[in-house]
PDB file of N, CA and C in Angstrom:
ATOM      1  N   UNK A   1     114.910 113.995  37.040  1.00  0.00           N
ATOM      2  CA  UNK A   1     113.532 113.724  36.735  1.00  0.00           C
ATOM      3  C   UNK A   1     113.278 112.225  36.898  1.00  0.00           C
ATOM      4  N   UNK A   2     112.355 112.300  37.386  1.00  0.00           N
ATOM      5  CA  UNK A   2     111.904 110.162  37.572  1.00  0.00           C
ATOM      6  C   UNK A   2     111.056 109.997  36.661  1.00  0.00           C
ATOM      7  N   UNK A   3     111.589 108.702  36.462  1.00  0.00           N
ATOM      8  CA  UNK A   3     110.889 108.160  35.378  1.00  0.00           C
ATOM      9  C   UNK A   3     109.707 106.525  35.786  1.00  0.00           C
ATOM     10  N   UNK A   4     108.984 106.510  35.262  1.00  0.00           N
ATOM     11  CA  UNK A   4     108.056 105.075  35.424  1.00  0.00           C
ATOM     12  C   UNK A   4     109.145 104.048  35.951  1.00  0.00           C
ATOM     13  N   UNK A   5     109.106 103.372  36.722  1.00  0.00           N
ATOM     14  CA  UNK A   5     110.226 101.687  36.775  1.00  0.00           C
ATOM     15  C   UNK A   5     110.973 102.564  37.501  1.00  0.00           C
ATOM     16  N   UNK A   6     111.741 103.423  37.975  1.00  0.00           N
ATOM     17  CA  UNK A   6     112.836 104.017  38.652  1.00  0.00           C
ATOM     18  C   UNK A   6     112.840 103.708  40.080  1.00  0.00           C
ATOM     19  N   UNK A   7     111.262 103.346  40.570  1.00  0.00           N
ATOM     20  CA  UNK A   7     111.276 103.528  41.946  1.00  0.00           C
ATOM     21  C   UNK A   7     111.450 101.452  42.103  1.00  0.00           C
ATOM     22  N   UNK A   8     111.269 100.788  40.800  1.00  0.00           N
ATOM     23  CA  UNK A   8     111.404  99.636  40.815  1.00  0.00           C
ATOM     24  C   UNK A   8     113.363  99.154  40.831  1.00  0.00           C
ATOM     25  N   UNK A   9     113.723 100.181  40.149  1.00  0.00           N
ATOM     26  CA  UNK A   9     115.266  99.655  39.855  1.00  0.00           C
ATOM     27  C   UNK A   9     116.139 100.179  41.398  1.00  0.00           C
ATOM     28  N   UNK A  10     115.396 101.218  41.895  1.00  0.00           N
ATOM     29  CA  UNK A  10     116.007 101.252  43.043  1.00  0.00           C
ATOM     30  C   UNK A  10     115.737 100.496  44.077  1.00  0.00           C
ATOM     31  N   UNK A  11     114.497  99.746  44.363  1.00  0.00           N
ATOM     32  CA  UNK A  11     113.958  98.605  45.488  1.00  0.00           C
ATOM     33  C   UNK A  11     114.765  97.512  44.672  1.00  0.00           C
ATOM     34  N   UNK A  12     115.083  97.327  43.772  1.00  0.00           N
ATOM     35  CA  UNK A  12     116.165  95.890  43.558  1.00  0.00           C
ATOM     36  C   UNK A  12     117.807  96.176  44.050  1.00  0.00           C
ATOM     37  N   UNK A  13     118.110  97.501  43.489  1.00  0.00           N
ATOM     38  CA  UNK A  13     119.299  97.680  44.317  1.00  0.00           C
ATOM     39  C   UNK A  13     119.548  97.664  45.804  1.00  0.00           C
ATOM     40  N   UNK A  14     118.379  97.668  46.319  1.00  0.00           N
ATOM     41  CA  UNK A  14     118.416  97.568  47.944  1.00  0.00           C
ATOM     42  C   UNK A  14     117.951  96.107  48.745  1.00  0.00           C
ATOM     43  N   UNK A  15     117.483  95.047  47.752  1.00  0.00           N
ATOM     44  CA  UNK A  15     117.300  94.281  47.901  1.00  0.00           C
ATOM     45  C   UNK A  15     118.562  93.467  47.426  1.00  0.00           C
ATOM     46  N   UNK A  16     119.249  93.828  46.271  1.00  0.00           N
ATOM     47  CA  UNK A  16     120.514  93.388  46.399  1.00  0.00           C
ATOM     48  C   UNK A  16     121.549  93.329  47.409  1.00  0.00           C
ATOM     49  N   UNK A  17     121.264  94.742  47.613  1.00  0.00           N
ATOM     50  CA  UNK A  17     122.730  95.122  48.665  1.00  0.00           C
ATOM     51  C   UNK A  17     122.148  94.756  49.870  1.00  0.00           C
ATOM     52  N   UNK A  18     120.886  94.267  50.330  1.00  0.00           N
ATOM     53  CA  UNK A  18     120.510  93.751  51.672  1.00  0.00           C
ATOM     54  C   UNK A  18     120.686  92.111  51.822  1.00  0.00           C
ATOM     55  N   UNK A  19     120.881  91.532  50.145  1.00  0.00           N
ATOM     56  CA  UNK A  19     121.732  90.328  50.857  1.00  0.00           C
ATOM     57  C   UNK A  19     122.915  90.253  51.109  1.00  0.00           C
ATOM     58  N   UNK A  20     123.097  91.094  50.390  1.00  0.00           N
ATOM     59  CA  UNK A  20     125.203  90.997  50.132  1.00  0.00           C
ATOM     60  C   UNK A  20     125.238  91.607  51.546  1.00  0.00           C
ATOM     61  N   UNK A  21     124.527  92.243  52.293  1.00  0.00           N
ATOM     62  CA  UNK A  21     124.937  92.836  53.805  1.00  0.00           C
ATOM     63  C   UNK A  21     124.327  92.083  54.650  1.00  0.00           C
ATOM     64  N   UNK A  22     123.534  91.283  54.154  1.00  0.00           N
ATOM     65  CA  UNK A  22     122.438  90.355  55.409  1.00  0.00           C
ATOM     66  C   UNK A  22     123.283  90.043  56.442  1.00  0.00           C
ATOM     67  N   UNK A  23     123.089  90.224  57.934  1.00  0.00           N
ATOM     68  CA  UNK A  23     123.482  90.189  58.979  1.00  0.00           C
ATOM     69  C   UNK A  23     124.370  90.780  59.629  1.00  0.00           C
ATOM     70  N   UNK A  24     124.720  92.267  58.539  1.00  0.00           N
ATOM     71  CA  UNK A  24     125.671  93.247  58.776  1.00  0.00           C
ATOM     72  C   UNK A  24     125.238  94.222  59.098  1.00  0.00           C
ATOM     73  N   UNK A  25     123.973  94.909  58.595  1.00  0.00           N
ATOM     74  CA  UNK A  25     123.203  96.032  58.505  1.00  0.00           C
ATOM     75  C   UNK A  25     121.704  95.502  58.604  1.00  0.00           C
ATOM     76  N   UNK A  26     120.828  96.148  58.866  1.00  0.00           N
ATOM     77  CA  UNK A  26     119.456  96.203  58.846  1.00  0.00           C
ATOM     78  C   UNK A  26     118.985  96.584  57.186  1.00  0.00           C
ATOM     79  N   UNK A  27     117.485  96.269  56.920  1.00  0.00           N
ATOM     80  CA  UNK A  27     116.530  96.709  55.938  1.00  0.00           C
ATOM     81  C   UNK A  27     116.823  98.385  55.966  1.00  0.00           C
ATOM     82  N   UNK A  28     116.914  98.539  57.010  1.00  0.00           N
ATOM     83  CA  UNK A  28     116.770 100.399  57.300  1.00  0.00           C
ATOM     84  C   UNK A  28     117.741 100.949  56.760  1.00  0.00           C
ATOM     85  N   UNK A  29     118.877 100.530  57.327  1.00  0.00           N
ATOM     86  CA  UNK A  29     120.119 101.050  57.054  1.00  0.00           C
ATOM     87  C   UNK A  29     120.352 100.637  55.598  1.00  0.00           C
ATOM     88  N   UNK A  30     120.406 100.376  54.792  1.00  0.00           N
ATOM     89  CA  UNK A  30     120.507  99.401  53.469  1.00  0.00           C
ATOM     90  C   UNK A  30     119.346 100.422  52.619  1.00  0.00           C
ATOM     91  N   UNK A  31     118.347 100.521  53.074  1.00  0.00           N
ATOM     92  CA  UNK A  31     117.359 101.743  52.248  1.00  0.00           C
ATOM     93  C   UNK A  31     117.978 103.039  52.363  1.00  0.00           C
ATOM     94  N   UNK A  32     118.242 103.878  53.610  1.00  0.00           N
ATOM     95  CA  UNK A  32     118.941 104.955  53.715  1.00  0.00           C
ATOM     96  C   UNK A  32     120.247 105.110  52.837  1.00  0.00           C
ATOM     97  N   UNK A  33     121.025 104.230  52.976  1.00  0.00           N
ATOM     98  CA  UNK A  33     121.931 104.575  52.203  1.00  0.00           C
ATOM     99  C   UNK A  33     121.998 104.287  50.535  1.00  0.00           C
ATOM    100  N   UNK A  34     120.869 103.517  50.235  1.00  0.00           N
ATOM    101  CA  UNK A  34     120.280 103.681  48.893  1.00  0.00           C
ATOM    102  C   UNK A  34     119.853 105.113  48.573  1.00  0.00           C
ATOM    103  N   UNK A  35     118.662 105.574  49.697  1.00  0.00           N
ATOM    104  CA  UNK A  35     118.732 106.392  49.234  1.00  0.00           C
ATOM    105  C   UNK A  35     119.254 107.810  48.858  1.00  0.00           C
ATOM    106  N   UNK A  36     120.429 107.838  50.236  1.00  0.00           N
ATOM    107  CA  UNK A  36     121.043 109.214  50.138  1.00  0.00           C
ATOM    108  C   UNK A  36     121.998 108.870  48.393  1.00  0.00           C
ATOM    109  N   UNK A  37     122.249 107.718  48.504  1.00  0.00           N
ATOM    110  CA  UNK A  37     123.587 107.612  47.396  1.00  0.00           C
ATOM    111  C   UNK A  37     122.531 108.258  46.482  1.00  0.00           C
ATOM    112  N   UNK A  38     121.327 108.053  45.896  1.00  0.00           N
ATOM    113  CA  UNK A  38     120.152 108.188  45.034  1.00  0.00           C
ATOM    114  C   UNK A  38     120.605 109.660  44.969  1.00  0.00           C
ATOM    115  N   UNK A  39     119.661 110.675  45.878  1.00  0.00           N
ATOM    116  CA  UNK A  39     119.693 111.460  46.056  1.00  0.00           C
ATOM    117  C   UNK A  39     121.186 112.993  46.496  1.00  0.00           C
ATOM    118  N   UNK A  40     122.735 111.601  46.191  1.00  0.00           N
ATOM    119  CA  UNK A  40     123.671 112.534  46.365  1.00  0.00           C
ATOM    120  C   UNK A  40     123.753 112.632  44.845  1.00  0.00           C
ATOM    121  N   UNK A  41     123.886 111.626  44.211  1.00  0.00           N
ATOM    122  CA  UNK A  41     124.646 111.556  42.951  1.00  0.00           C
ATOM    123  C   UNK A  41     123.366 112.307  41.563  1.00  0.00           C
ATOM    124  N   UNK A  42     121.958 112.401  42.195  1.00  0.00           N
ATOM    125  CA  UNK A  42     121.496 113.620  41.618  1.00  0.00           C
ATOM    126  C   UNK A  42     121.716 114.780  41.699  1.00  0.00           C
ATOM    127  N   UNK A  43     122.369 114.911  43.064  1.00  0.00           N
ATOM    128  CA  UNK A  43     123.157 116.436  43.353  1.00  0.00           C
ATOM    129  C   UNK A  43     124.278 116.850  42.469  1.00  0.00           C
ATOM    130  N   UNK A  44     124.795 116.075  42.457  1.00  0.00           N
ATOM    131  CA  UNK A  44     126.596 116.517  41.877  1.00  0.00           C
ATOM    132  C   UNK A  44     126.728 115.932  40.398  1.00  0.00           C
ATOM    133  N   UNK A  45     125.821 114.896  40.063  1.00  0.00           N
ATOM    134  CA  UNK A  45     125.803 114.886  38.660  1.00  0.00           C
ATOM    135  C   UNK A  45     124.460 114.826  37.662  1.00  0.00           C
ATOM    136  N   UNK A  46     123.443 115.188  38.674  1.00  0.00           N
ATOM    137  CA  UNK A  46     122.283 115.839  37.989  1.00  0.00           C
ATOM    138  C   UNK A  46     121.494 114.884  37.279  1.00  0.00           C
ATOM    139  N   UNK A  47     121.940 113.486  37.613  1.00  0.00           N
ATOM    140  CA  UNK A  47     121.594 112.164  36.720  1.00  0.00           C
ATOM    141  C   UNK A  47     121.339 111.225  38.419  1.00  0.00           C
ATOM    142  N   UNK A  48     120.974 110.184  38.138  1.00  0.00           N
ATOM    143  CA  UNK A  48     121.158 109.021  39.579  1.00  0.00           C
ATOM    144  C   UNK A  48     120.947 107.355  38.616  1.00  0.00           C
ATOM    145  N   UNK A  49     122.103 107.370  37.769  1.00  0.00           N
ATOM    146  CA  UNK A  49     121.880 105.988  37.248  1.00  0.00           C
ATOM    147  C   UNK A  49     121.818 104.842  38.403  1.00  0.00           C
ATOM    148  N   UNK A  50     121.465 103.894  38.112  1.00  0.00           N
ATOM    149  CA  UNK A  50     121.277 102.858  38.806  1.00  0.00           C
ATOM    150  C   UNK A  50     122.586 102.709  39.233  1.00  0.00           C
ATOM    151  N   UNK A  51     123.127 101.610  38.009  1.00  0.00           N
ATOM    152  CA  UNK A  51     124.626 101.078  38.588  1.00  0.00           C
ATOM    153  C   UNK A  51     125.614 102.677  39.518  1.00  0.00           C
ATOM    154  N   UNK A  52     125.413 103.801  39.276  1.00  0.00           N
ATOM    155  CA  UNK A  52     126.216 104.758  39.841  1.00  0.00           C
ATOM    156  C   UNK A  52     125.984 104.669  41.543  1.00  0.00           C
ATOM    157  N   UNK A  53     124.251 104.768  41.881  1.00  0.00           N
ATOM    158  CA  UNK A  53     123.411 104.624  42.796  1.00  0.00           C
ATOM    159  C   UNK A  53     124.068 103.448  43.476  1.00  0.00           C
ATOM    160  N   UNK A  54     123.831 102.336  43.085  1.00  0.00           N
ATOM    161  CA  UNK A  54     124.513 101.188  43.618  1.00  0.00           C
ATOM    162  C   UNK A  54     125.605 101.055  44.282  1.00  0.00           C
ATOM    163  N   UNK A  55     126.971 101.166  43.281  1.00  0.00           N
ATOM    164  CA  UNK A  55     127.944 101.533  43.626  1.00  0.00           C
ATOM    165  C   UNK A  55     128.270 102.590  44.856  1.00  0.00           C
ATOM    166  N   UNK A  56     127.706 103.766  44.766  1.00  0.00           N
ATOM    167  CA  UNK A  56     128.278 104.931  46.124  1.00  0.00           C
ATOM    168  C   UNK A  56     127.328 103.889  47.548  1.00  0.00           C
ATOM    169  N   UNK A  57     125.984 103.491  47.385  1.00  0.00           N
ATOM    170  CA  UNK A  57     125.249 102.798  48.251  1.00  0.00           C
ATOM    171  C   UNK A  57     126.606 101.596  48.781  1.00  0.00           C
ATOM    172  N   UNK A  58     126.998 100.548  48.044  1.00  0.00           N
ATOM    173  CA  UNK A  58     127.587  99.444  48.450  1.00  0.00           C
ATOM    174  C   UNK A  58     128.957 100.169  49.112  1.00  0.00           C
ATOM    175  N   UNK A  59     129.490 101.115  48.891  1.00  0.00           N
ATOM    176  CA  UNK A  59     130.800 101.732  49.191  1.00  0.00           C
ATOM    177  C   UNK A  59     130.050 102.568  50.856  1.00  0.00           C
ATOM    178  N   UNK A  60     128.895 103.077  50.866  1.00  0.00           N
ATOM    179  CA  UNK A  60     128.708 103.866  51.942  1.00  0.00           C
ATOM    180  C   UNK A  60     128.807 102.332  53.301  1.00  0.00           C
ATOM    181  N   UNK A  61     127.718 101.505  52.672  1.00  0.00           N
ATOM    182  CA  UNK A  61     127.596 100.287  53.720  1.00  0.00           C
ATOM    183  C   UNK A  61     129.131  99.623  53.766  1.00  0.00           C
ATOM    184  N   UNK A  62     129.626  99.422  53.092  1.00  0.00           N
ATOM    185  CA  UNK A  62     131.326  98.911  53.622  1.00  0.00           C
ATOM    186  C   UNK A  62     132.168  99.394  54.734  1.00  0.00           C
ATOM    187  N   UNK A  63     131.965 101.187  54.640  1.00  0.00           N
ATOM    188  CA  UNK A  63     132.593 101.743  55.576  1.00  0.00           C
ATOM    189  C   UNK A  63     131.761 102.078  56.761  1.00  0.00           C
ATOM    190  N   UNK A  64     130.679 101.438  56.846  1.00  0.00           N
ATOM    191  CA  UNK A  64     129.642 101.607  57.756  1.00  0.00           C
ATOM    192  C   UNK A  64     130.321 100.193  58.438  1.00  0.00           C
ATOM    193  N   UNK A  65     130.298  99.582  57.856  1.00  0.00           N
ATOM    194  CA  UNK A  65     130.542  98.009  58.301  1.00  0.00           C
ATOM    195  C   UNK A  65     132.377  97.744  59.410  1.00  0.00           C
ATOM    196  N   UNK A  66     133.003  98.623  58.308  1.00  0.00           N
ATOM    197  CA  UNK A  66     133.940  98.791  58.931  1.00  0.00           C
ATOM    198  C   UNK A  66     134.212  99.473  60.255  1.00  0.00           C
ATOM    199  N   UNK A  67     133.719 100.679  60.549  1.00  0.00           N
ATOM    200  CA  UNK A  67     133.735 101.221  61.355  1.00  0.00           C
ATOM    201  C   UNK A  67     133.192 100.638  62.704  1.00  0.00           C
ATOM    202  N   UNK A  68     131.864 100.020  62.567  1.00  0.00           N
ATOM    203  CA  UNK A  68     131.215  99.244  63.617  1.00  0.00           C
ATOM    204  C   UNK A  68     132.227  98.294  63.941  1.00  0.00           C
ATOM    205  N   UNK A  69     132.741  97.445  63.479  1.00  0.00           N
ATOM    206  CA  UNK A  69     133.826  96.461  63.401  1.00  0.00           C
ATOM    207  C   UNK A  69     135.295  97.076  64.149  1.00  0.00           C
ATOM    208  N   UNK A  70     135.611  98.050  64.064  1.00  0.00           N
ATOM    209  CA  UNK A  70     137.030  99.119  64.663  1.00  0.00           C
ATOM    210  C   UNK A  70     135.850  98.969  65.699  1.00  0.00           C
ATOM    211  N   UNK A  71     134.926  99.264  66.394  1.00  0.00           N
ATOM    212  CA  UNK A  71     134.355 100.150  67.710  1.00  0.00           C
ATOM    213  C   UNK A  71     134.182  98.899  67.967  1.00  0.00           C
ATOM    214  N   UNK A  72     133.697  97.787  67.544  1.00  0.00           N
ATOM    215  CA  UNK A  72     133.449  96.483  68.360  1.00  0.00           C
ATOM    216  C   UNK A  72     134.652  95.713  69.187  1.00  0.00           C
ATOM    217  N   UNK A  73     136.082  95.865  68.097  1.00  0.00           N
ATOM    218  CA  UNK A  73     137.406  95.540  68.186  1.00  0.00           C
ATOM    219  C   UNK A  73     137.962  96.603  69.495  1.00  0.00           C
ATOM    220  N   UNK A  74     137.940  97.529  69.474  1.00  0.00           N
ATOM    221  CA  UNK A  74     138.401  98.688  70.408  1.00  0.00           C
ATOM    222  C   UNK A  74     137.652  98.450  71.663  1.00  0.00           C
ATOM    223  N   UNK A  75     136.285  97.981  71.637  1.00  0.00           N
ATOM    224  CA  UNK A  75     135.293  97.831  72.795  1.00  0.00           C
ATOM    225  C   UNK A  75     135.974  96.218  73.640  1.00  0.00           C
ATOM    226  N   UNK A  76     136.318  95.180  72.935  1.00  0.00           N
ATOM    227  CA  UNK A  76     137.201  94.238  73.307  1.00  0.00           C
ATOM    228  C   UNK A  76     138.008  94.490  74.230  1.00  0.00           C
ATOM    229  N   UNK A  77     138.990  94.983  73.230  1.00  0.00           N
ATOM    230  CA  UNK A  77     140.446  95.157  73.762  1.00  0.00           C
ATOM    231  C   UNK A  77     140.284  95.906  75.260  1.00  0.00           C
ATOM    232  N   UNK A  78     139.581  97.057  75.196  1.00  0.00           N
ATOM    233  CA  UNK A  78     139.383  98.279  76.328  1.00  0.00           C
ATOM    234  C   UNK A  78     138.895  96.945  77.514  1.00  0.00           C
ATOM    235  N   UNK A  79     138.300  96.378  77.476  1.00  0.00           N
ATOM    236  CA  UNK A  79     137.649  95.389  78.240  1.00  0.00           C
ATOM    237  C   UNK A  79     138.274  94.398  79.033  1.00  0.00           C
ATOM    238  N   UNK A  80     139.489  94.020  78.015  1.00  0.00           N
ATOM    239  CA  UNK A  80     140.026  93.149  78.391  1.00  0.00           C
ATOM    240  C   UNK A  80     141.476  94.128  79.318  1.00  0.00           C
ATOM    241  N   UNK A  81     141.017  95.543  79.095  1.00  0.00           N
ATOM    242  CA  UNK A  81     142.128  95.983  79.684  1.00  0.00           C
ATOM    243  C   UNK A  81     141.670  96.611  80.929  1.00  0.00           C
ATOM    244  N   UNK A  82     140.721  95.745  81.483  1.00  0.00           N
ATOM    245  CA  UNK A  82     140.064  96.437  83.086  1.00  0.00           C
ATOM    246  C   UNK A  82     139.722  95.217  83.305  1.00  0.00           C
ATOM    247  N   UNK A  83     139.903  93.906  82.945  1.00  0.00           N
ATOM    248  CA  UNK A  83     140.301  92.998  83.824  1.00  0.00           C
ATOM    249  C   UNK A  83     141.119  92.805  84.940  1.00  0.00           C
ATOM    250  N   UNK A  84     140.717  92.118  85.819  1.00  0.00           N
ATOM    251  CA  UNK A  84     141.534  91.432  87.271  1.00  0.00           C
ATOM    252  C   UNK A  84     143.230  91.114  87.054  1.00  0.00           C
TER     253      UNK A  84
END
């Protein structure tokens, strides 16, 4: 159930986690995964506290981060391996 201020505590968590990611991720990407975390952790625990929200959000963008980072690293290497 939402409550008054809820839609406020979640635009700060995404404004948080969009500096802590600034130049890693987009506004977009940083809302989406606010909001699925929002909307998972009402699934499976029927609640969406903030700090819980936060937390699965900052953990989804890490391995988002990571992964781009392996495909950027792999895109290198492959590159440098069809050189002259």
């Amino acid at each position: 159930m939402a409550h008054q201020g809820d839609g406020e505590r979640y635009a700060a968590i995404g404004e948080r986690l969009g500096e802590e990611f600034d130049g890693v991720h987009g506004g977009e990407t940083v809302a989406r995964c606010v909001s699925a975390a929002r909307y998972g952790a009402e699934e499976v625990t029927g609640a969406a506290p903030p700090d819980l929200v936060e937390r699965i959000a900052r953990r989804h963008l890490e391995v988002l981060a990571t992964v781009a980072a392996e495909k950027r690293r792999r895109a290198r290497r492959s590159s440098l391996d069809n050189a002259p």
